[in-house]
N, C-alpha and C. Protein backbone atom coordinates (compact mmCIF):
# COMPACT_ATOMS: atom_id res chain seq x y z
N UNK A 1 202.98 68.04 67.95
CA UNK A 1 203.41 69.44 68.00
C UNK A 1 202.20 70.34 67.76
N UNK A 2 201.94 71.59 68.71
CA UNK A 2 200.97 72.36 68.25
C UNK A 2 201.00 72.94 66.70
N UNK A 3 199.46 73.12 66.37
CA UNK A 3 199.36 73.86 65.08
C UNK A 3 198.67 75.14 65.23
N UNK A 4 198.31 75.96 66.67
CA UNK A 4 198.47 77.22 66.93
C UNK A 4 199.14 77.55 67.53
N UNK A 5 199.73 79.15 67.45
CA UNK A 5 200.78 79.58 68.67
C UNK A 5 200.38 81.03 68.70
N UNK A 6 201.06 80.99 69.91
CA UNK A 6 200.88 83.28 69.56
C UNK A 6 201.39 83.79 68.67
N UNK A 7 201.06 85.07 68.41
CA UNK A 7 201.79 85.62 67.32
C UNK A 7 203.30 86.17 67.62
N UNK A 8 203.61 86.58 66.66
CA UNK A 8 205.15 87.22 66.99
C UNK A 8 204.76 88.40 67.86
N UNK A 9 204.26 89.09 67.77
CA UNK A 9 204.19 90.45 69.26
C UNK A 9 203.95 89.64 70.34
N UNK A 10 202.84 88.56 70.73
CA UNK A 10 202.92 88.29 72.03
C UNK A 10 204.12 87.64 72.56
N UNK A 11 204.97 87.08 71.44
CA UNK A 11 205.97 86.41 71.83
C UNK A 11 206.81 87.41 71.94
N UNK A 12 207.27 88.40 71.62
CA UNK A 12 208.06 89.29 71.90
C UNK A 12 207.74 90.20 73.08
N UNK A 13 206.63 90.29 73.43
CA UNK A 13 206.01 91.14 74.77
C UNK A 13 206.54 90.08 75.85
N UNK A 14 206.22 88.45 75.56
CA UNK A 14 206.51 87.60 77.12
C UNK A 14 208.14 87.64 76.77
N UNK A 15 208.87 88.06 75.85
CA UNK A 15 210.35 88.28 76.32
C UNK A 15 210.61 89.28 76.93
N UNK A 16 210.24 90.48 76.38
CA UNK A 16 210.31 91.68 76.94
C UNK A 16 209.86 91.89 78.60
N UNK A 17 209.10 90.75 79.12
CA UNK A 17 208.37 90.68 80.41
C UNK A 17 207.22 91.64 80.24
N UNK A 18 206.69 91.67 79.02
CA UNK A 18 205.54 92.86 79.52
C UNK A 18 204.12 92.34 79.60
N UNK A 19 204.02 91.03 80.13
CA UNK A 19 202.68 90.11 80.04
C UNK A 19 202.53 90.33 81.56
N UNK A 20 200.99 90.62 82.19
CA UNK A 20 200.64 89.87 83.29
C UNK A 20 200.94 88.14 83.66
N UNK A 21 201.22 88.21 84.79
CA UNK A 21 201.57 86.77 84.96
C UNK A 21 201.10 85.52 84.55
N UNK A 22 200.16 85.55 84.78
CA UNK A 22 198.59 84.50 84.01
C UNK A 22 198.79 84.57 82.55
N UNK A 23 199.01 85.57 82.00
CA UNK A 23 198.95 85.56 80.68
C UNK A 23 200.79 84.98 80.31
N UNK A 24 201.48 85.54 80.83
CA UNK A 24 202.87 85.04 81.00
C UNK A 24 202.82 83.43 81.12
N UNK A 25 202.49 83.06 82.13
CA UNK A 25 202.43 81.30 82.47
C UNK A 25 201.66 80.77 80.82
N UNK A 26 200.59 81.41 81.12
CA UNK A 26 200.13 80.38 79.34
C UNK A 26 200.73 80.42 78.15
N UNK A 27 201.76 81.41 78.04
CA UNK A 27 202.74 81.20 76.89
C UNK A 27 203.99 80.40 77.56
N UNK A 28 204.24 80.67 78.42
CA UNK A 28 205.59 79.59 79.09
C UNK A 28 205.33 77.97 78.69
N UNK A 29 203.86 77.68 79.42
CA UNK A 29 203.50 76.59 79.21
C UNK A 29 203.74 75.82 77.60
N UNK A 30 203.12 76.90 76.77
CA UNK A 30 203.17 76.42 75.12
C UNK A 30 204.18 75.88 75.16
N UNK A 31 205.46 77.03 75.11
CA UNK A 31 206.64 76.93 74.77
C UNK A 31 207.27 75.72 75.56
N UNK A 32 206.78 75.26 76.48
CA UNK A 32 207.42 74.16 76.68
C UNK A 32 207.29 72.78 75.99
N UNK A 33 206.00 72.69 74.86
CA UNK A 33 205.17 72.15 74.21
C UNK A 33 205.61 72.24 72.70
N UNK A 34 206.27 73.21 72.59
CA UNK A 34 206.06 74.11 71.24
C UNK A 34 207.94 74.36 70.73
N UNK A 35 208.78 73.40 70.13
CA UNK A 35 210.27 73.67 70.04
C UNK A 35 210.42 75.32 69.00
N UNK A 36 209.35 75.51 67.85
CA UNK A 36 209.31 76.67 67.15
C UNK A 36 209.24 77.96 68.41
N UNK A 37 208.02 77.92 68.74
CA UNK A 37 208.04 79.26 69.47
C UNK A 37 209.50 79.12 70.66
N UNK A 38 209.85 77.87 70.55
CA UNK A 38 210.29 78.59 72.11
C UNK A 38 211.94 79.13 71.75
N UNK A 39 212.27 78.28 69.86
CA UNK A 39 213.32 78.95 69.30
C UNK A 39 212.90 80.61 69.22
N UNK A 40 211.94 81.04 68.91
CA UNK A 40 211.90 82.65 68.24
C UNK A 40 211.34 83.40 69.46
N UNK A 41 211.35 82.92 71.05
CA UNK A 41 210.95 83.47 72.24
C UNK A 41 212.62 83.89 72.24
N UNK A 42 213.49 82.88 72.43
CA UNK A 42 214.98 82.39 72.61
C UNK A 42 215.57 83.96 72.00
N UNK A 43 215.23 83.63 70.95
CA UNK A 43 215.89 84.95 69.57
C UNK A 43 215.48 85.79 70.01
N UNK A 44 214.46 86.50 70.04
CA UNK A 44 213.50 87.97 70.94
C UNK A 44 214.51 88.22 72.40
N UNK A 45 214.67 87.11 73.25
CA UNK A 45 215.29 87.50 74.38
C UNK A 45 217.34 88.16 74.22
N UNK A 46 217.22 87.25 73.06
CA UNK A 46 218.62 87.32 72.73
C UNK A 46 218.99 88.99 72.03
N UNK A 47 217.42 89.29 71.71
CA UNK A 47 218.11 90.41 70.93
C UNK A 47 217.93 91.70 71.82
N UNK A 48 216.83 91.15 72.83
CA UNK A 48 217.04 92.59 73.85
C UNK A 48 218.19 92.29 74.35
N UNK A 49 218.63 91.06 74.77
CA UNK A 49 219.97 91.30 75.35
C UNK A 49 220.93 92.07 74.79
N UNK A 50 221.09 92.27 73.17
CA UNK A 50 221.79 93.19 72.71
C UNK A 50 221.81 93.94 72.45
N UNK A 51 220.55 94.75 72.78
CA UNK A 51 219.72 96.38 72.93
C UNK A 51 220.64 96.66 74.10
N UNK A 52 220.50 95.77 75.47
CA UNK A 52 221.08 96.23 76.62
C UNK A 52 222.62 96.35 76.60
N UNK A 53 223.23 95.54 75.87
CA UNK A 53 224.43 95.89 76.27
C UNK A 53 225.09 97.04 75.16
N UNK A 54 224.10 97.28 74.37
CA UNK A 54 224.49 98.98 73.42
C UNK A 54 224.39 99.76 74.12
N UNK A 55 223.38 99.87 75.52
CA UNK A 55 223.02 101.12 75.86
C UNK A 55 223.93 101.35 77.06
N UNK A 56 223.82 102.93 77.15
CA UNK A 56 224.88 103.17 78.27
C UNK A 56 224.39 103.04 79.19
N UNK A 57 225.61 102.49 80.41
CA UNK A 57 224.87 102.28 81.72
C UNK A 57 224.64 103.41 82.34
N UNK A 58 223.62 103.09 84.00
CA UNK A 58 223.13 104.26 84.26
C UNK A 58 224.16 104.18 85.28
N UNK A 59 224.41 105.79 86.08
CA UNK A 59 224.96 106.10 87.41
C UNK A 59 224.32 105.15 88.64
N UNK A 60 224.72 104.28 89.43
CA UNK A 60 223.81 103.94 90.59
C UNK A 60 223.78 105.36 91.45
N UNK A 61 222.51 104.69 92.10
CA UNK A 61 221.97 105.79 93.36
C UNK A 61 223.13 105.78 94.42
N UNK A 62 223.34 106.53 95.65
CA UNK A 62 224.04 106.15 97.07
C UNK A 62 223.76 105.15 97.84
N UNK A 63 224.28 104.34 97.65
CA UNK A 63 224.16 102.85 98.91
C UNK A 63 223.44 101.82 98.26
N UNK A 64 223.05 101.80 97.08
CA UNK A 64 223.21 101.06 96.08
C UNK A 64 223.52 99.33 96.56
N UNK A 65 225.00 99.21 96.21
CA UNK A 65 225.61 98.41 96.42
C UNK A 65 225.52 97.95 97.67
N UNK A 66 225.27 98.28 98.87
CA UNK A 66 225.28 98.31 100.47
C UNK A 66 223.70 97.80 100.33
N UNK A 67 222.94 97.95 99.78
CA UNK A 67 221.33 97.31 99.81
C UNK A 67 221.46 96.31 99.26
N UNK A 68 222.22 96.01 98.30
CA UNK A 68 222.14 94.39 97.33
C UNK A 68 222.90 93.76 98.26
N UNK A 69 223.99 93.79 98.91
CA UNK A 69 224.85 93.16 100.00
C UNK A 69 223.80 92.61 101.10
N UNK A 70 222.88 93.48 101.77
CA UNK A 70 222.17 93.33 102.96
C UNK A 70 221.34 92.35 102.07
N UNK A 71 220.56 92.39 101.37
CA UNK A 71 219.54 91.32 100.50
C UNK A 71 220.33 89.64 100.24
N UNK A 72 221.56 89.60 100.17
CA UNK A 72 222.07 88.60 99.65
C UNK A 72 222.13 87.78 101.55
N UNK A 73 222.16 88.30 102.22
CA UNK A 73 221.26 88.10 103.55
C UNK A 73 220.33 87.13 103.79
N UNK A 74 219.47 87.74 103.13
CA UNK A 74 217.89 87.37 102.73
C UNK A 74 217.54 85.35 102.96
N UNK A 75 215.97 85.18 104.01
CA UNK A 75 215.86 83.77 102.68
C UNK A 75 215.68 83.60 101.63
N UNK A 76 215.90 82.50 100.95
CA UNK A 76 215.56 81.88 99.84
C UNK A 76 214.28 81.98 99.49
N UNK A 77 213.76 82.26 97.84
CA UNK A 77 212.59 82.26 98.28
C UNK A 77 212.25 80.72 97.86
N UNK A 78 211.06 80.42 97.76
CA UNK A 78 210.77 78.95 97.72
C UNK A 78 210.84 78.66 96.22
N UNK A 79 210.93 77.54 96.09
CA UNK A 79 211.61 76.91 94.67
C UNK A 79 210.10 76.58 94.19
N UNK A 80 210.05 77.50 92.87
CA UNK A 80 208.33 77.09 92.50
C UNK A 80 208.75 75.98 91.25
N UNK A 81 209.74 75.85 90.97
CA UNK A 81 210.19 74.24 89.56
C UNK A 81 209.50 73.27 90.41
N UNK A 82 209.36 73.03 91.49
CA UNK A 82 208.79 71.80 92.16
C UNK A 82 207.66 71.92 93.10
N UNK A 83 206.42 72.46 92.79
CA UNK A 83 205.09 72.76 93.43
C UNK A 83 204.58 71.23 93.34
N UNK A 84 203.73 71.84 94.83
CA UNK A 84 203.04 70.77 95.47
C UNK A 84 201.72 70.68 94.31
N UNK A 85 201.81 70.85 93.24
CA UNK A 85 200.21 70.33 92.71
C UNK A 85 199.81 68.72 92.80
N UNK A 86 198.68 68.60 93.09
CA UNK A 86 198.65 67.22 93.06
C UNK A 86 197.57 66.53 92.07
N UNK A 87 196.71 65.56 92.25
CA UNK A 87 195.85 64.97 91.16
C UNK A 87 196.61 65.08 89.54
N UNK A 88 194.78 65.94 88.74
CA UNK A 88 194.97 65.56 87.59
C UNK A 88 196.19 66.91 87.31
N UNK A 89 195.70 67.71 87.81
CA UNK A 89 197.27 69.16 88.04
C UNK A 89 198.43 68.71 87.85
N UNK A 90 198.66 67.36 88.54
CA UNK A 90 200.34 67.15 88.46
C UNK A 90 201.07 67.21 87.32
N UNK A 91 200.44 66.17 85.93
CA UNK A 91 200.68 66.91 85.09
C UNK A 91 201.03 67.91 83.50
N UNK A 92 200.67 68.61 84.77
CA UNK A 92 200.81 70.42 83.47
C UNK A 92 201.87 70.17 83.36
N UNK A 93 202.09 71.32 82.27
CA UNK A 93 203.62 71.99 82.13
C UNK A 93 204.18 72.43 82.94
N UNK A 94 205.06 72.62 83.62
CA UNK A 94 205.85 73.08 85.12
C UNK A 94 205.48 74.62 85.14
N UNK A 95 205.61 75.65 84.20
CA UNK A 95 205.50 76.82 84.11
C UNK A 95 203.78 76.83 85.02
N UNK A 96 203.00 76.54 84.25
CA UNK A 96 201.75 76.25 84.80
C UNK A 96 201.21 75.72 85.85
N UNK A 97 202.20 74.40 86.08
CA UNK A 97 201.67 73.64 87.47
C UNK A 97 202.57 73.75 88.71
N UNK A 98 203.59 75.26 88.79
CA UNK A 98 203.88 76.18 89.41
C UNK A 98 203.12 77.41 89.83
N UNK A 99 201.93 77.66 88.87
CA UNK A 99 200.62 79.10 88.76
C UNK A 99 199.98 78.14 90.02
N UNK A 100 199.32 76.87 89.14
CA UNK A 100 198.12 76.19 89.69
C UNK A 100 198.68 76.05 91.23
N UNK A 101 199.73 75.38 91.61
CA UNK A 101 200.11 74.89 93.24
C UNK A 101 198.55 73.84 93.61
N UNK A 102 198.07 74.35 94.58
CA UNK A 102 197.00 73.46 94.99
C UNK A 102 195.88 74.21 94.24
N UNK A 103 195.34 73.84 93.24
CA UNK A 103 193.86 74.78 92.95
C UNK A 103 192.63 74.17 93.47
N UNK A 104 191.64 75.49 93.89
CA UNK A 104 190.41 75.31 94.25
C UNK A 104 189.58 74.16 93.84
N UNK A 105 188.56 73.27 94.22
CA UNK A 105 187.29 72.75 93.95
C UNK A 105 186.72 72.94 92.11
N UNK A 106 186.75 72.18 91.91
CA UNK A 106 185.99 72.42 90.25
C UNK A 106 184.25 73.20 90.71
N UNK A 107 184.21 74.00 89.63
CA UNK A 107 182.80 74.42 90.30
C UNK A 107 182.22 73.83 88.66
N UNK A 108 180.78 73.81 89.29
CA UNK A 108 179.74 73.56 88.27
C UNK A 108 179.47 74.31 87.13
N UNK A 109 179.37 75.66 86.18
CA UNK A 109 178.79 76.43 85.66
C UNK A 109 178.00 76.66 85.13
N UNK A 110 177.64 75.41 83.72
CA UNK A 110 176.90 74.62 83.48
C UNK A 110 176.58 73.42 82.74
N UNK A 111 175.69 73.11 82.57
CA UNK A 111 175.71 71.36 82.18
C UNK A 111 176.77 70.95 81.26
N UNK A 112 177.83 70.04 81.80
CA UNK A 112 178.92 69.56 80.80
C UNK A 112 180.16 71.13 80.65
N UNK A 113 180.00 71.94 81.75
CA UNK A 113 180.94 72.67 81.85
C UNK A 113 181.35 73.39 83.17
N UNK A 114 182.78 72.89 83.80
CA UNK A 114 183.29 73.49 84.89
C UNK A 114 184.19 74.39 84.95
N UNK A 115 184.80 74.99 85.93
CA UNK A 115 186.01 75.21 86.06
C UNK A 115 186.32 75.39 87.51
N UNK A 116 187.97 76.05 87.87
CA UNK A 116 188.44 75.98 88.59
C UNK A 116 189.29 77.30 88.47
N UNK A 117 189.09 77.85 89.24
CA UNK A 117 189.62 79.59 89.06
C UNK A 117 191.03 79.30 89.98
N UNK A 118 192.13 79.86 88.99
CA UNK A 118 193.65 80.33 89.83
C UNK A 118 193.83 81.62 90.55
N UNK A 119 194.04 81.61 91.42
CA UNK A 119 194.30 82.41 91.90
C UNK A 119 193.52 83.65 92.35
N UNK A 120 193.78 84.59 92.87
CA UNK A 120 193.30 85.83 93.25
C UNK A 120 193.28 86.56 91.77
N UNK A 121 191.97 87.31 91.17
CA UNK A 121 191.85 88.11 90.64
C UNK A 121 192.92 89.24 90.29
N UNK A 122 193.71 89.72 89.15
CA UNK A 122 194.23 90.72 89.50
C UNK A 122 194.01 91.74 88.85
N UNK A 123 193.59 92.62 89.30
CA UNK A 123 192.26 93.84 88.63
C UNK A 123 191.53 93.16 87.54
N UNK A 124 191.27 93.13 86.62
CA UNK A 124 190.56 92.72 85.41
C UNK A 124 191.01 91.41 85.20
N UNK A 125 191.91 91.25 85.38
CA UNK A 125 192.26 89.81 84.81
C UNK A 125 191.98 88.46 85.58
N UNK A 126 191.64 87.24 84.83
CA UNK A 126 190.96 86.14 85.30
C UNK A 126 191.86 85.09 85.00
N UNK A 127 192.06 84.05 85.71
CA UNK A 127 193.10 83.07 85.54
C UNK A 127 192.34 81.82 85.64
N UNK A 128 192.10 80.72 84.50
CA UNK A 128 190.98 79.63 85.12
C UNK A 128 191.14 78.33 84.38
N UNK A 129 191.22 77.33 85.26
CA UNK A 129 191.07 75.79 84.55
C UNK A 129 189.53 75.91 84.07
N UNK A 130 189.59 74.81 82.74
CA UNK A 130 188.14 74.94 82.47
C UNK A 130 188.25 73.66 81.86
N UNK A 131 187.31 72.65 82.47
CA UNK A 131 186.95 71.17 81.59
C UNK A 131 185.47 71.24 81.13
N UNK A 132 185.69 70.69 79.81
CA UNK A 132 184.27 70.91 79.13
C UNK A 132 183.83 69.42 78.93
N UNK A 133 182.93 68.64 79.17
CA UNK A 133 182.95 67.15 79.29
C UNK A 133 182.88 66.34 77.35
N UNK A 134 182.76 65.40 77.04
CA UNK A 134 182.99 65.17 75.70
C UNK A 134 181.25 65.51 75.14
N UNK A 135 182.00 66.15 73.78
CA UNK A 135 180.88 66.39 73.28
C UNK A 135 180.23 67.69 73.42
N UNK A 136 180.46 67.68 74.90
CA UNK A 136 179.63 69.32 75.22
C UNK A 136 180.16 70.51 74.62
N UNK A 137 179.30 71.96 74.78
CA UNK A 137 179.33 72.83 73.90
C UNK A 137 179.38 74.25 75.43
N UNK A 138 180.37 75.50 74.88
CA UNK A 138 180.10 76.70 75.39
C UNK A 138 178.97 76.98 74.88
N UNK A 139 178.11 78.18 75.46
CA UNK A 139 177.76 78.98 74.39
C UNK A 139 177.88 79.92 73.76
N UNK A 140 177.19 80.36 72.65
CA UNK A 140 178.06 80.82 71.84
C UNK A 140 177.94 82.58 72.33
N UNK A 141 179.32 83.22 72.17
CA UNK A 141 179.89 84.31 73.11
C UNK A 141 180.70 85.04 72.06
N UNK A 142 181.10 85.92 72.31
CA UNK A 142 182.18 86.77 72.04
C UNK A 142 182.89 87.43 73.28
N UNK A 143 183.59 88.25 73.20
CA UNK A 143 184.48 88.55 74.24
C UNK A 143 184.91 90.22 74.75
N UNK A 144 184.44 90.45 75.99
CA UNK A 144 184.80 92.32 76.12
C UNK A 144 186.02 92.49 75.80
N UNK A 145 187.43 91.80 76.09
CA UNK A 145 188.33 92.06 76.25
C UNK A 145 189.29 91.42 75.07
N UNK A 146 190.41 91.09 75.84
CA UNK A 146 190.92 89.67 74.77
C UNK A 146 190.77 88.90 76.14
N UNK A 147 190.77 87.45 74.99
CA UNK A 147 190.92 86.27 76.21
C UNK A 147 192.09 85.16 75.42
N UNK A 148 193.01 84.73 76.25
CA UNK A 148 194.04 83.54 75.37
C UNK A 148 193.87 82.38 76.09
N UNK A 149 193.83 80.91 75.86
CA UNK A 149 193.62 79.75 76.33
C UNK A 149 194.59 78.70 75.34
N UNK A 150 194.80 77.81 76.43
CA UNK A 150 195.70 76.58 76.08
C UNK A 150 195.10 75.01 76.34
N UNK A 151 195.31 74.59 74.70
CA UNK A 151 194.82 73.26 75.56
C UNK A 151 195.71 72.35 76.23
N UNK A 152 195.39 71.87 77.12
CA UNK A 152 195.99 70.59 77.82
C UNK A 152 195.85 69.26 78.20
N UNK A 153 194.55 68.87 77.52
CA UNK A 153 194.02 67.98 77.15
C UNK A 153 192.76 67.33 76.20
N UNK A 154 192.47 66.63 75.34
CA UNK A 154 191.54 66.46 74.93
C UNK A 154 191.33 67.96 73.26
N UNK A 155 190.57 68.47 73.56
CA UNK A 155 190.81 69.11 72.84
C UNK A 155 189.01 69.93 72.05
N UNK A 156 189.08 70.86 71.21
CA UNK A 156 187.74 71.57 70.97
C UNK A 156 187.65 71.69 69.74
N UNK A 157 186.79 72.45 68.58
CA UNK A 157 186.52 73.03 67.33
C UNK A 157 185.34 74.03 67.79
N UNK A 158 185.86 74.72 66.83
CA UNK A 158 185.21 75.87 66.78
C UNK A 158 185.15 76.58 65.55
N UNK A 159 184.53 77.62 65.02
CA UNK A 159 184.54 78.13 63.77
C UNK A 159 185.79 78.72 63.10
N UNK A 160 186.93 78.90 64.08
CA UNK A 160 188.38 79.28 63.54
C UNK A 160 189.09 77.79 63.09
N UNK A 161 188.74 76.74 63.80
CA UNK A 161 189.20 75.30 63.54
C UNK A 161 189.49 74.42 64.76
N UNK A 162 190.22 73.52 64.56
CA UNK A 162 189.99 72.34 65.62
C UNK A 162 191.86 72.46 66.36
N UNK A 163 191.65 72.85 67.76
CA UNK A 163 192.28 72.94 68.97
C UNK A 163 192.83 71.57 69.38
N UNK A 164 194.07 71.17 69.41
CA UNK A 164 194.55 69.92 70.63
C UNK A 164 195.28 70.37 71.12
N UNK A 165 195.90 69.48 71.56
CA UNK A 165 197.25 70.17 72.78
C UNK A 165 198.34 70.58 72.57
N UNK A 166 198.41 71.73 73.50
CA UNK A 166 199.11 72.74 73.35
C UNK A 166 198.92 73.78 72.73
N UNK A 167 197.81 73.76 71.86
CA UNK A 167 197.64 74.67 70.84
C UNK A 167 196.64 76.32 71.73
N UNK A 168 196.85 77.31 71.19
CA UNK A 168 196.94 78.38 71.88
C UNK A 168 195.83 78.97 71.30
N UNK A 169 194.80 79.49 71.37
CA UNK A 169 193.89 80.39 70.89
C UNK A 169 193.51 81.32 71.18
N UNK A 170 193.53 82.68 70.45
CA UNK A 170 193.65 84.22 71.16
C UNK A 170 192.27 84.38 69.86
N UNK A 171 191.49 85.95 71.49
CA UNK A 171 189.81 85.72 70.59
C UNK A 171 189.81 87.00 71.44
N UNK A 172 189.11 87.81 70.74
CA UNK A 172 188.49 88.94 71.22
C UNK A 172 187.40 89.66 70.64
N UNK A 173 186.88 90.78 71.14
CA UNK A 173 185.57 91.08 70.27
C UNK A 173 185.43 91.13 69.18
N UNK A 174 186.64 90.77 67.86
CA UNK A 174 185.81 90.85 66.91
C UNK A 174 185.46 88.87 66.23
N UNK A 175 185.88 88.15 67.40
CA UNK A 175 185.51 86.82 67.48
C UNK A 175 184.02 86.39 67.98
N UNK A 176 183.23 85.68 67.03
CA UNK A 176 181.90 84.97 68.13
C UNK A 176 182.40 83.56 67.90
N UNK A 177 182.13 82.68 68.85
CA UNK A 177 182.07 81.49 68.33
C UNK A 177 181.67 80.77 69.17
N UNK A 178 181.34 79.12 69.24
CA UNK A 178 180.81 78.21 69.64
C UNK A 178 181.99 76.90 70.14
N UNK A 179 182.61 76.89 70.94
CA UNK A 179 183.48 75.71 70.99
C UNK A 179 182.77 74.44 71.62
N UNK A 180 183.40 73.81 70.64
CA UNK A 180 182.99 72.05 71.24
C UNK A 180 183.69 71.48 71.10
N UNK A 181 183.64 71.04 72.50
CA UNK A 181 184.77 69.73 72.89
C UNK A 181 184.78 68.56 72.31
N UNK A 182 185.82 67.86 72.46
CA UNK A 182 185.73 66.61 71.24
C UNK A 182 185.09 65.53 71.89
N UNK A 183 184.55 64.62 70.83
CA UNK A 183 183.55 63.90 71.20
C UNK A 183 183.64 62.61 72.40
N UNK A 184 184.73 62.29 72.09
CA UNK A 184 185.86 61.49 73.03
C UNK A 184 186.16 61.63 74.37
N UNK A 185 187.35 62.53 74.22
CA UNK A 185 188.09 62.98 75.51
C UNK A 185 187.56 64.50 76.34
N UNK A 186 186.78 65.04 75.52
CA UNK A 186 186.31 65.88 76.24
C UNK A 186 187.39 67.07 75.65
N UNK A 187 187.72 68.18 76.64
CA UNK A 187 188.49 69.08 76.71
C UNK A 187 189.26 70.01 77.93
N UNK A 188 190.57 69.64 78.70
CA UNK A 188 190.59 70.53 79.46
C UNK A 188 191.76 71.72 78.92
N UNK A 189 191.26 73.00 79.57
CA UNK A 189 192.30 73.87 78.88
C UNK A 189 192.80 75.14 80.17
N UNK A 190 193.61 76.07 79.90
CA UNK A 190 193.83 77.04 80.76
C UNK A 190 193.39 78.15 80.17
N UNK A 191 192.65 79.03 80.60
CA UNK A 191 192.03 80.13 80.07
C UNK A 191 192.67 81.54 80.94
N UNK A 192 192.87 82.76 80.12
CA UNK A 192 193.31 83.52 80.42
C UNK A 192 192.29 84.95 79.92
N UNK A 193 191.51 85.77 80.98
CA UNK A 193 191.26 86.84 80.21
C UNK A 193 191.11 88.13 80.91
N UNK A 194 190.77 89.31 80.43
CA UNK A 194 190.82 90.58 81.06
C UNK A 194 189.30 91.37 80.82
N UNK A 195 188.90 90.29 80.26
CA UNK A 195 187.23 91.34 80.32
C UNK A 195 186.63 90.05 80.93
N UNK A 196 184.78 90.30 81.33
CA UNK A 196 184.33 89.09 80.94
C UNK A 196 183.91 88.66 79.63
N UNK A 197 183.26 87.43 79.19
CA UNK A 197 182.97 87.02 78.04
C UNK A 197 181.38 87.36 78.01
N UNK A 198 180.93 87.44 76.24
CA UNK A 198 179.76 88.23 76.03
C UNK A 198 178.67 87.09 75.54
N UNK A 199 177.29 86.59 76.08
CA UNK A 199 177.11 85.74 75.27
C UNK A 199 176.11 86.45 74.44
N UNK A 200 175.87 85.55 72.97
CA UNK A 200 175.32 86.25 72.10
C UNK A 200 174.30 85.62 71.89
N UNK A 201 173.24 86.11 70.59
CA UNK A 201 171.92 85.67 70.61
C UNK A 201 171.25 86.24 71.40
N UNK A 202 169.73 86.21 71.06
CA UNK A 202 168.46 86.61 72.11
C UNK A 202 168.42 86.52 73.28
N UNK A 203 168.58 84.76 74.06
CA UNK A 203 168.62 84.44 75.20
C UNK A 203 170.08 85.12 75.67
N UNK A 204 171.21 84.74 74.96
CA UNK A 204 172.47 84.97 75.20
C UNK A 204 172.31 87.04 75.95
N UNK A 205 171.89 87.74 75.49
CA UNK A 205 171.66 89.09 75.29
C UNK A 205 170.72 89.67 76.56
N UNK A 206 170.11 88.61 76.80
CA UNK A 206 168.52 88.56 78.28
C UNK A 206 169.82 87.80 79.08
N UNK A 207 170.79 87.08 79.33
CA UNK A 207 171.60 86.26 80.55
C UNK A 207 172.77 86.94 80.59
N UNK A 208 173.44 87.99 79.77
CA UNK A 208 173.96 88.98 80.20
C UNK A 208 174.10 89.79 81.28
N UNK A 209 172.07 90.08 81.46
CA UNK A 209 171.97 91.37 82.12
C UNK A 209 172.37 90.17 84.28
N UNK A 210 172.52 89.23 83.94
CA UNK A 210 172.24 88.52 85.36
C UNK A 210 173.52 87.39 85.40
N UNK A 211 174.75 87.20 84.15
CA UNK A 211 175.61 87.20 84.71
C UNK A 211 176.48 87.33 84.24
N UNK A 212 177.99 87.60 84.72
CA UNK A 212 179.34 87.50 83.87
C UNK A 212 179.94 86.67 84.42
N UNK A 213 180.20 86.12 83.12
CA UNK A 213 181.44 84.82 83.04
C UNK A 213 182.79 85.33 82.18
């Protein structure tokens, strides 16, 4: 069972639906991992449900009803519970290996660290597999934005503590740190963020100006 999770606001924001999708999928995923959060996700949804049925309903518009009729028309849309992911993708958590579908080529980044970017960009936000090989190290960074990540295999430490699966880690600028993958299995995880990441130190501060990750 994980020994990180989101906090109670993010869990109450992915009931509320107010997460970007990417960021949405990596708490779905937990919770499929996670029987605590996915009781007090459960409770959060349960209790807007009873916000909604206090409040008064609204008037519909004209033809209303005559547009939901024509839609029920409609195709189906495609059933994402059963995506074509294949390989080591197959598997994720369904929430997730419904995001992933077929993902891109692992790219190189650097020594003992890849990834594999999901999807299309959506304004600021970045959606990305990331395997770190055993042993190997990020460097050490802080973050413009927030960034949240899940592990899904293998697992990391870092100066907040030591990451396995499922476990969720939320970091933003007032975080620096150094993660390293475990010595063993390495680490793969899903990373989620809305800025890029900052690296720190001298050199870190001079490889800034030439790239973002």
């Amino acid at each position: 069972m994980p020994h990180f999770h989101p906090d109670d606001e993010d869990l109450l924001d992915y009931a509320a639906g107010r997460f970007d999708e990417a960021f949405a999928v990596l708490i779905a995923s937990h919770l499929t991992l996670c029987p605590t959060c996915r009781a007090a996700a459960a409770a959060f949804e349960a209790m807007g449900g009873a916000v909604l049925d206090a409040t008064a309903p609204e008037v519909l518009s004209p033809g209303s009803l005559d547009r939901l009729m024509a839609r029920l028309d409609e195709p189906e849309p495609i059933d994402l519970a059963t995506p074509p992911a294949t390989g080591e993708f197959r598997h994720l958590p369904a929430p997730l290996r419904a995001f992933v579908a077929a993902a891109p080529p692992w790219k190189r980044v650097m020594r003992g660290l890849e990834e594999a970017e999901i999807g299309p960009r959506r304004g600021s936000i970045r959606a990305r597999m990331m395997r770190i090989a055993p042993g190997g190290a990020m460097p050490r960074h802080t973050h413009g934005g927030r960034e949240m990540l899940i592990v899904l295999d293998g697992g990391y430490t870092d100066e907040v503590g030591d990451y396995g699966v499922g476990d969720v880690a939320a970091a933003d600028a007032e975080l620096v740190h150094k993660p390293i993958a475990d010595p063993t299995e390495g680490c793969l995880c899903f990373a989620v963020t809305d800025a890029p990441l900052k690296l720190t130190g001298p050199l870190g501060r001079v490889l800034n100006l030439f790239i973002r990750y």
